[in-house]
Protein backbone atom coordinates (compact mmCIF):
# COMPACT_ATOMS: atom_id res chain seq x y z
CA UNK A 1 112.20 -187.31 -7.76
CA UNK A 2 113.63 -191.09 -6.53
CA UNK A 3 110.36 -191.04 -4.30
CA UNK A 4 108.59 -194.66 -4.06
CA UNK A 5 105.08 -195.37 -2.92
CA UNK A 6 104.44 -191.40 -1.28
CA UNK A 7 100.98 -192.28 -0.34
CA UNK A 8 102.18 -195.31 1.70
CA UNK A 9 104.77 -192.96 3.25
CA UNK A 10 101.84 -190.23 4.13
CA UNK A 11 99.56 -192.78 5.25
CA UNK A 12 102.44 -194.29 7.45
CA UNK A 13 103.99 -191.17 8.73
CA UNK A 14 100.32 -189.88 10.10
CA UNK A 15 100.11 -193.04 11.98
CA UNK A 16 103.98 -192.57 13.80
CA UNK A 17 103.12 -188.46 14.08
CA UNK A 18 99.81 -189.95 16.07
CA UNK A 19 101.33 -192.36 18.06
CA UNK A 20 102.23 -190.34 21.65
CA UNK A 21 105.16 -189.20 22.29
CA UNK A 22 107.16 -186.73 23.45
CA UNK A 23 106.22 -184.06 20.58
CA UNK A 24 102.23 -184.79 21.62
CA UNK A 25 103.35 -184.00 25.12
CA UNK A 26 105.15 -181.19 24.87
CA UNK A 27 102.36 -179.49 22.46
CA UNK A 28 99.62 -180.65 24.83
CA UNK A 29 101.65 -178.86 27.87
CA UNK A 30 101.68 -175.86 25.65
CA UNK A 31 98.37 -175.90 24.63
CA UNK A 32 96.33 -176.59 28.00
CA UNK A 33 98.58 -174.65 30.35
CA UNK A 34 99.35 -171.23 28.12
CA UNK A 35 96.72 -171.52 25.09
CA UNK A 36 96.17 -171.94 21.84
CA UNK A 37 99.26 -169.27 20.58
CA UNK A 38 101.99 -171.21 22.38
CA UNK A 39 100.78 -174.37 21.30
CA UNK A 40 100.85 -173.41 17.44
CA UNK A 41 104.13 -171.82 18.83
CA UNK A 42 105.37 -175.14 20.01
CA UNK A 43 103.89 -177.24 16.85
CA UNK A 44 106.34 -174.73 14.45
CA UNK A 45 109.25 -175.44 16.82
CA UNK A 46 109.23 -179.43 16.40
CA UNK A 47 108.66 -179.41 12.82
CA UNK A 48 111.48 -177.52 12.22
CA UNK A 49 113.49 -179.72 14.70
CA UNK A 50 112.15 -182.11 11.83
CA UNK A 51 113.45 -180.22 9.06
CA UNK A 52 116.86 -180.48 10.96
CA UNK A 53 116.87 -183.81 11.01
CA UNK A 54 116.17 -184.30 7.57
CA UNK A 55 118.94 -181.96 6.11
CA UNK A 56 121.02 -184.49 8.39
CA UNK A 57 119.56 -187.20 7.00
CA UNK A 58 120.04 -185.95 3.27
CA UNK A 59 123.94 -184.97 3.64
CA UNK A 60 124.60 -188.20 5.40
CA UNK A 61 124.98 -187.17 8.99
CA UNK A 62 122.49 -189.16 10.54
CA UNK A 63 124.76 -191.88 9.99
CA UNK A 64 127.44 -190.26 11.93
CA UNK A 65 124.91 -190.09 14.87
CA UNK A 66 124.10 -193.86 14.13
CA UNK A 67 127.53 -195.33 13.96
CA UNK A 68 129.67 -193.02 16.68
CA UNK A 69 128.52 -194.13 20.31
CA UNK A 70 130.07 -190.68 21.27
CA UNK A 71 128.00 -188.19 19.30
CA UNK A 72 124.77 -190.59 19.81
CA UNK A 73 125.69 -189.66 23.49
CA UNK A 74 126.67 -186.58 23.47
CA UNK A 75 123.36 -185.74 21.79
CA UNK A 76 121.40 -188.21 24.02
CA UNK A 77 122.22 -186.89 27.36
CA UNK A 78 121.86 -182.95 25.94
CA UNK A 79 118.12 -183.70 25.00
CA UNK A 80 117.75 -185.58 28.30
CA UNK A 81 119.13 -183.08 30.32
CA UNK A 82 117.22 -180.48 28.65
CA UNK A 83 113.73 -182.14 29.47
CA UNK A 84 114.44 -182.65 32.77
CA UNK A 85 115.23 -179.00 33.22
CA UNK A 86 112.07 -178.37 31.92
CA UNK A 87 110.59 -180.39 34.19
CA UNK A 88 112.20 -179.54 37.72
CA UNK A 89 111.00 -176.09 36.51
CA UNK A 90 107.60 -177.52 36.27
CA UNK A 91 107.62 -179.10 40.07
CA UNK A 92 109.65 -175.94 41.27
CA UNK A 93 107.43 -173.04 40.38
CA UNK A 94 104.41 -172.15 42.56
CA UNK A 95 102.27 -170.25 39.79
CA UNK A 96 99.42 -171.36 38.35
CA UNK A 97 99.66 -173.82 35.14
CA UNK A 98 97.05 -171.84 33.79
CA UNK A 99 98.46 -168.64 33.53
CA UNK A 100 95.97 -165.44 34.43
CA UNK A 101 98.23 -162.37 32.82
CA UNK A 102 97.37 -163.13 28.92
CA UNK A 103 100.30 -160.61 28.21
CA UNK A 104 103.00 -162.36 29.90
CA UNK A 105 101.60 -165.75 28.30
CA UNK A 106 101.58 -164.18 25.20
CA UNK A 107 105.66 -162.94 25.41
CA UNK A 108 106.27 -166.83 26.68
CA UNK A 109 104.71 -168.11 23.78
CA UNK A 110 107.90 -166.92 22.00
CA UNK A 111 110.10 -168.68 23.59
CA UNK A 112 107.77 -172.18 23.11
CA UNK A 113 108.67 -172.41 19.85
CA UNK A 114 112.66 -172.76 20.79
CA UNK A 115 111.61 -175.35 23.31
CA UNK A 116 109.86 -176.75 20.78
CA UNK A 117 113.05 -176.70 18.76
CA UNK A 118 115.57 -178.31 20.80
CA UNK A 119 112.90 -180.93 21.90
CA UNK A 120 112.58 -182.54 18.84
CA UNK A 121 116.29 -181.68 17.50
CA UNK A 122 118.10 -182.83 20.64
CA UNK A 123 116.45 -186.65 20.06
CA UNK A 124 118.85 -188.35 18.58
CA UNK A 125 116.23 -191.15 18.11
CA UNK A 126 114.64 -189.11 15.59
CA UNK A 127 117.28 -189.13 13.40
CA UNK A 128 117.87 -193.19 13.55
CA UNK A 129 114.01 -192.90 13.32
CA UNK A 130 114.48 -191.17 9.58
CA UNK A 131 117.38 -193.26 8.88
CA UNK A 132 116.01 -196.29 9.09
CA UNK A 133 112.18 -195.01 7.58
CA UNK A 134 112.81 -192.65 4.62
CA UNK A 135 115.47 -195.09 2.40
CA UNK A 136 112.48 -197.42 2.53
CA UNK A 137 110.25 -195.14 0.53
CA UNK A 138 113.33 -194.37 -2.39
CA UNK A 139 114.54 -195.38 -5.13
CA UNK A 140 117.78 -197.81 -4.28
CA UNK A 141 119.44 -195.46 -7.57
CA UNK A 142 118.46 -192.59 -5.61
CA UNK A 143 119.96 -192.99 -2.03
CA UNK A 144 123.03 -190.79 -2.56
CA UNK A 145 120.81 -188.19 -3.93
CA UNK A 146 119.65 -185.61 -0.97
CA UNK A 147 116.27 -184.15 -2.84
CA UNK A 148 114.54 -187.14 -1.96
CA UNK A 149 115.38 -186.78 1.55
CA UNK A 150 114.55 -183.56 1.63
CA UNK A 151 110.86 -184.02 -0.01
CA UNK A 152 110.17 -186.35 2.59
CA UNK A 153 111.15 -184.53 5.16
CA UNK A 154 109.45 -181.43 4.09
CA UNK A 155 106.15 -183.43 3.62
CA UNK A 156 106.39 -185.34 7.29
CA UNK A 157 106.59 -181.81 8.83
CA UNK A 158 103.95 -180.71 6.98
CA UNK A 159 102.08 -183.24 8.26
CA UNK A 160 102.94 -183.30 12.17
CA UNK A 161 101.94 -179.42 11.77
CA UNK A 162 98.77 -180.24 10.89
CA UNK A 163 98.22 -182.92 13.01
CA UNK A 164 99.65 -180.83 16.08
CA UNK A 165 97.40 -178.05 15.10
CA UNK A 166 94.12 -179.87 15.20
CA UNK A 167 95.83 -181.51 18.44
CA UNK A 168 96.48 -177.79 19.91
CA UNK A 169 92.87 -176.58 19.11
CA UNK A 170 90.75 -179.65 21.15
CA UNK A 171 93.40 -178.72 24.32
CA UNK A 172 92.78 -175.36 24.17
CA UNK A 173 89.25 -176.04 24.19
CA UNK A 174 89.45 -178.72 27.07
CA UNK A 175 91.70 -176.58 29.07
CA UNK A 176 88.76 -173.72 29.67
CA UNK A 177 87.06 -176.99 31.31
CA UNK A 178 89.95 -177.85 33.68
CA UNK A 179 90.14 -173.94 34.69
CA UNK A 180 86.99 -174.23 36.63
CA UNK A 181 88.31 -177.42 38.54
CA UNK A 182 89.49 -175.61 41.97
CA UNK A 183 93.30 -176.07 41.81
CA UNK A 184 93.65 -178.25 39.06
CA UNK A 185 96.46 -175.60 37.42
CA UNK A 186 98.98 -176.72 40.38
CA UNK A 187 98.61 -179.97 39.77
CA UNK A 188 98.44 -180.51 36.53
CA UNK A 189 102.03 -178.44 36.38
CA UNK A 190 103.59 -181.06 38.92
CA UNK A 191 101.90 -184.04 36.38
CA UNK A 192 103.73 -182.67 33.81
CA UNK A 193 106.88 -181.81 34.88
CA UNK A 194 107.50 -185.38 36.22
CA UNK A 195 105.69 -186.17 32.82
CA UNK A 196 108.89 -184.54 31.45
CA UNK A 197 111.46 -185.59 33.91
CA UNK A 198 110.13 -188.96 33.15
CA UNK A 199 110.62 -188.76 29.26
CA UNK A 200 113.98 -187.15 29.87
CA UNK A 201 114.86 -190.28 31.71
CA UNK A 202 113.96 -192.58 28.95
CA UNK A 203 115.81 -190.73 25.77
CA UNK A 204 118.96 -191.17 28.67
CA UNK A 205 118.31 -194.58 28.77
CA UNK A 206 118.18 -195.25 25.20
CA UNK A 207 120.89 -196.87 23.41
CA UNK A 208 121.30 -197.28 19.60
């Protein structure tokens, strides 16, 4: 299939999915404040931001990202923007983080796994991420070919799900601890919407 040294990739790929960032956060806001369902939810939603980014990087458009400063931008600043949203939200609302109507949690779960979505696919770093990490594991008579691409795409997604799974089951579990800390819901939403506003800040900052 043009694929070189796949258990290196694996191997290396489970140590970037592990290394924090702003997927880990976003499932981990997911997980502790509305549950387990809008975690797994939220987990679904990046990996197919993932999948995204690998059909880009198999029909060549990731190097349109990489070598126009205006789409890198244009990109940039939508995924930047949309974070911070997310966070003023966060600081703004006066509800519990922990939510206490399991119904209305459960209809917001639906809507995690967009967020999910357009946090992963509006980063254009993951796409120079890919660019510059998948070639490395293909055969140099294989780079014009998109199924390797593709393979490794699919597999890297399978693998963040089932990293961010195992992730979104422990903070479900340590979340039924924090519920019994007086108040801890309020401010653990204001941590993590300048949590957000802080990582929206950053992917604005970053340059290619």
């Amino acid at each position: 299939m043009g694929i070189e040294n796949l258990m290196t990739f694996i191997v290396t790929a489970l140590f970037f999915i592990m290394t924090p960032g702003i997927d880990t956060i976003f499932v981990l806001n997911k997980s502790i404040g509305q549950g387990r369902k809008s975690g797994v939810s939220a987990t679904f939603g990046i990996n197919a931001g993932v999948l995204v980014h690998t059909f880009f990087a198999a029909l060549g458009l990731s190097v349109l990202i990489a070598n126009s400063a205006f789409t890198f931008t244009l990109i940039k600043f939508l995924g930047a923007g949309y974070l911070i949203y997310l966070g003023f939200l966060k600081l703004k609302t006066k509800s519990e983080f922990f939510p206490t109507d399991y119904k209305k949690s459960n209809k917001n779960s639906k809507s995690d796994f967009w967020s999910g979505f357009l946090t992963n696919t509006l980063n254009p770093k993951v796409a120079l991420f890919f660019l510059a990490f998948f070639p490395q594991f293909i055969d140099v008579d294989q780079m014009d070919n998109p199924i390797p691409f593709l393979l490794l795409g699919i597999t890297y997604a399978a693998i963040g799900i089932i990293w961010f799974l195992i992730l979104t089951i422990f903070a479900s579990v340590f979340s039924q601890k924090l519920k019994s800390i007086p108040k801890s819901g309020r401010w653990i939403n204001k941590l993590s919407g300048l949590v957000f506003i802080v990582m929206g800040i950053k992917i604005a900052l970053a340059k290619t």
